[in-house]
C-alpha atoms as a PDB file:
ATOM      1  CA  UNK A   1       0.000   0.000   0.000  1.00  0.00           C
ATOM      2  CA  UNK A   2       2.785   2.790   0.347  1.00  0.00           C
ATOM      3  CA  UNK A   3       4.631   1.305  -2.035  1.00  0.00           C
ATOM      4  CA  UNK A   4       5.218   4.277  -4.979  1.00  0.00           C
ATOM      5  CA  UNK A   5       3.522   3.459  -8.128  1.00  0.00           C
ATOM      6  CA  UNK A   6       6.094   2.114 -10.769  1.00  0.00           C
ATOM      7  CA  UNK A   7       8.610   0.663  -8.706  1.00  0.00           C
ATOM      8  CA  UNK A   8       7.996  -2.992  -9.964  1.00  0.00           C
ATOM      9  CA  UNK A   9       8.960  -1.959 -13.222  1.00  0.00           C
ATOM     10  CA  UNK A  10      11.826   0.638 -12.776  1.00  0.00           C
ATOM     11  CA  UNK A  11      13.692  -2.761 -11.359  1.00  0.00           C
ATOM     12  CA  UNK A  12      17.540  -2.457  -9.783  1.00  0.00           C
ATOM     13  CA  UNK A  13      20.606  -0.874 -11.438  1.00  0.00           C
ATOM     14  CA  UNK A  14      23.404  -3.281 -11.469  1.00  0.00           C
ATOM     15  CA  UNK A  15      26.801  -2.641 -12.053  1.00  0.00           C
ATOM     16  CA  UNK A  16      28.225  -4.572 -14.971  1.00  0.00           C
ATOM     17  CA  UNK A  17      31.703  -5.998 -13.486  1.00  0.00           C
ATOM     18  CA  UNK A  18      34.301  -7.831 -15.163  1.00  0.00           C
ATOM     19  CA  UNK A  19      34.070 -11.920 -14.601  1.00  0.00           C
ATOM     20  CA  UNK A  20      35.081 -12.252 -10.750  1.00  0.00           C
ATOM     21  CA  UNK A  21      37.277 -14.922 -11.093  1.00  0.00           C
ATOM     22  CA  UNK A  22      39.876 -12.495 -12.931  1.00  0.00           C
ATOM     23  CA  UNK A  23      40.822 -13.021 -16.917  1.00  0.00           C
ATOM     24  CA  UNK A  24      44.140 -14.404 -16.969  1.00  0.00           C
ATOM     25  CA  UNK A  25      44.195 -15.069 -20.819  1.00  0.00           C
ATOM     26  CA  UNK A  26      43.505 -18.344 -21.220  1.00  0.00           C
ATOM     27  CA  UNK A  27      40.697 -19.289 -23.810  1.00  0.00           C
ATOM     28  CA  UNK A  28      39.568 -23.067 -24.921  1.00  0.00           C
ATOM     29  CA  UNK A  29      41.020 -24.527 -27.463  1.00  0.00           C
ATOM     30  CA  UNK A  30      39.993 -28.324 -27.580  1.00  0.00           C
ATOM     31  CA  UNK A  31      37.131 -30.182 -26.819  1.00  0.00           C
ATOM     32  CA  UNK A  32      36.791 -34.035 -26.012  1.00  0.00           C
ATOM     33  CA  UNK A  33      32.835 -34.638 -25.670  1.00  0.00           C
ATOM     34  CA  UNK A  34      32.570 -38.368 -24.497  1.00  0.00           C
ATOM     35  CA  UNK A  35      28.653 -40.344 -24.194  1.00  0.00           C
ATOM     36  CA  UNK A  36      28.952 -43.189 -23.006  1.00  0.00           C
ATOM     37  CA  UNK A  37      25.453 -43.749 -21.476  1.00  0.00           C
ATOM     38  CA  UNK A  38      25.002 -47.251 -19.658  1.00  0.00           C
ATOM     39  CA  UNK A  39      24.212 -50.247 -21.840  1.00  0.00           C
ATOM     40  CA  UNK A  40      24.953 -48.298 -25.299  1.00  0.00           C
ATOM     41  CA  UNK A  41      27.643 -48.016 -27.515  1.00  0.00           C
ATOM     42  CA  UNK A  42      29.820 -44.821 -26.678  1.00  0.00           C
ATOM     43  CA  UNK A  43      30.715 -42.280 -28.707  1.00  0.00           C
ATOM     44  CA  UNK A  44      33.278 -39.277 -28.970  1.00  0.00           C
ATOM     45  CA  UNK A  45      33.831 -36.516 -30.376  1.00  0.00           C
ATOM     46  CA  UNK A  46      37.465 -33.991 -30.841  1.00  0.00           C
ATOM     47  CA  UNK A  47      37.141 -30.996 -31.518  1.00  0.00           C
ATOM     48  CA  UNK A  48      40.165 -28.308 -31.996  1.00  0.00           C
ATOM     49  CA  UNK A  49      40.287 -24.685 -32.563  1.00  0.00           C
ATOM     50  CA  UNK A  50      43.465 -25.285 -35.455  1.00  0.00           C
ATOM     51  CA  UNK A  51      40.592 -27.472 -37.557  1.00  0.00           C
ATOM     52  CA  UNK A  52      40.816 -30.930 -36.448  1.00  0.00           C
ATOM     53  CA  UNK A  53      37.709 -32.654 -35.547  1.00  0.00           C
ATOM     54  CA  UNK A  54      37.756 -36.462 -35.223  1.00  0.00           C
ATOM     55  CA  UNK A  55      35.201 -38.664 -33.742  1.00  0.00           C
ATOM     56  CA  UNK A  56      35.170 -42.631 -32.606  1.00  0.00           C
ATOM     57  CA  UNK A  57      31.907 -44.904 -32.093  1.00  0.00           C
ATOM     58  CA  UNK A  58      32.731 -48.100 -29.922  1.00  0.00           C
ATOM     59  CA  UNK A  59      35.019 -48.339 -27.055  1.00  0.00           C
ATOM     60  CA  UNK A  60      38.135 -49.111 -28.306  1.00  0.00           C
ATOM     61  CA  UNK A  61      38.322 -46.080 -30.710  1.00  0.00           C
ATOM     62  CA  UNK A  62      37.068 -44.143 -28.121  1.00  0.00           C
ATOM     63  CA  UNK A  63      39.794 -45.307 -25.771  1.00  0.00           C
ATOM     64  CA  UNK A  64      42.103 -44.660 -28.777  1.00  0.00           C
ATOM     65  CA  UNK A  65      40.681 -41.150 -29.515  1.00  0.00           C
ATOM     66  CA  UNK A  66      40.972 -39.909 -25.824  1.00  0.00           C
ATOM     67  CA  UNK A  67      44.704 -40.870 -26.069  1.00  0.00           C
ATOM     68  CA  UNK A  68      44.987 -39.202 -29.358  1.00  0.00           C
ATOM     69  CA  UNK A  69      42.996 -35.650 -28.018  1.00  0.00           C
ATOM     70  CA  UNK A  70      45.753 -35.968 -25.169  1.00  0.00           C
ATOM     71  CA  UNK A  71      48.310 -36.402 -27.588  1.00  0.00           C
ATOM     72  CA  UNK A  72      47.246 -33.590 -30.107  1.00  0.00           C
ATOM     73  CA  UNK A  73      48.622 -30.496 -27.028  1.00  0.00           C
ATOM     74  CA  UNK A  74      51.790 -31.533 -28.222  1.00  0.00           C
ATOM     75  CA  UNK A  75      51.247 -31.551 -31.908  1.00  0.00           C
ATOM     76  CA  UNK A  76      48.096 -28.516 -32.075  1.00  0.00           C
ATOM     77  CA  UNK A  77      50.048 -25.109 -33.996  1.00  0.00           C
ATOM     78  CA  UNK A  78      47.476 -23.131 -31.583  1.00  0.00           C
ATOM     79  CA  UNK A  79      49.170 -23.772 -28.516  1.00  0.00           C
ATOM     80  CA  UNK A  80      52.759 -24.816 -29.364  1.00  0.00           C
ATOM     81  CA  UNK A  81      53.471 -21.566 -31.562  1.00  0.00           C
ATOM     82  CA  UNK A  82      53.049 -18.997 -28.567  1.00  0.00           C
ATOM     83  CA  UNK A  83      55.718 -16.254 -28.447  1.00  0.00           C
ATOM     84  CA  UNK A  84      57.570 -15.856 -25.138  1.00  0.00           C
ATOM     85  CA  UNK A  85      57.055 -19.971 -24.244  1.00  0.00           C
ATOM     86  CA  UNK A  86      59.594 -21.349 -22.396  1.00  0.00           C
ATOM     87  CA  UNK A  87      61.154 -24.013 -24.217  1.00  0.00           C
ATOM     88  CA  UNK A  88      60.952 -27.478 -22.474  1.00  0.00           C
END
């Protein structure tokens, strides 16, 4: 009842921050989506930024493409060719 008329609508001003965990650079590059729902075949999916994108239906290619996503850091131009890495 004393409530002004309006102030449903008018709604609260927020303050558009920067993401509160910081931004220290990093952005996804790969993606490994894996589906292996109970009692099905599974399936997978690889994804890179550089243009590869592989995917493996049954469990032993998916095993195999897993180790092959893991492999692919070491091989991808997107993240090996960054000026300023250390060398290992």
């Amino acid at each position: 009842m004393g409530e002004p008329k309006g102030a449903a609508r008018k709604g609260v001003r927020t303050a558009c921050s920067s993401d509160p965990h910081g931004d220290d650079g990093r952005r996804p590059v790969a993606w490994l989506h894996i589906v292996a729902p109970r009692g099905t075949v599974p399936t997978a999916t690889s994804r890179c930024a550089c243009g590869r994108d592989r995917s493996a239906v049954g469990k032993p290619r998916v095993l195999a493409l897993i180790d092959d996503h893991a492999a692919h850091r070491d091989a991808c131009p997107l993240r090996n060719s960054q000026e300023g890495r250390a060398a290992a």
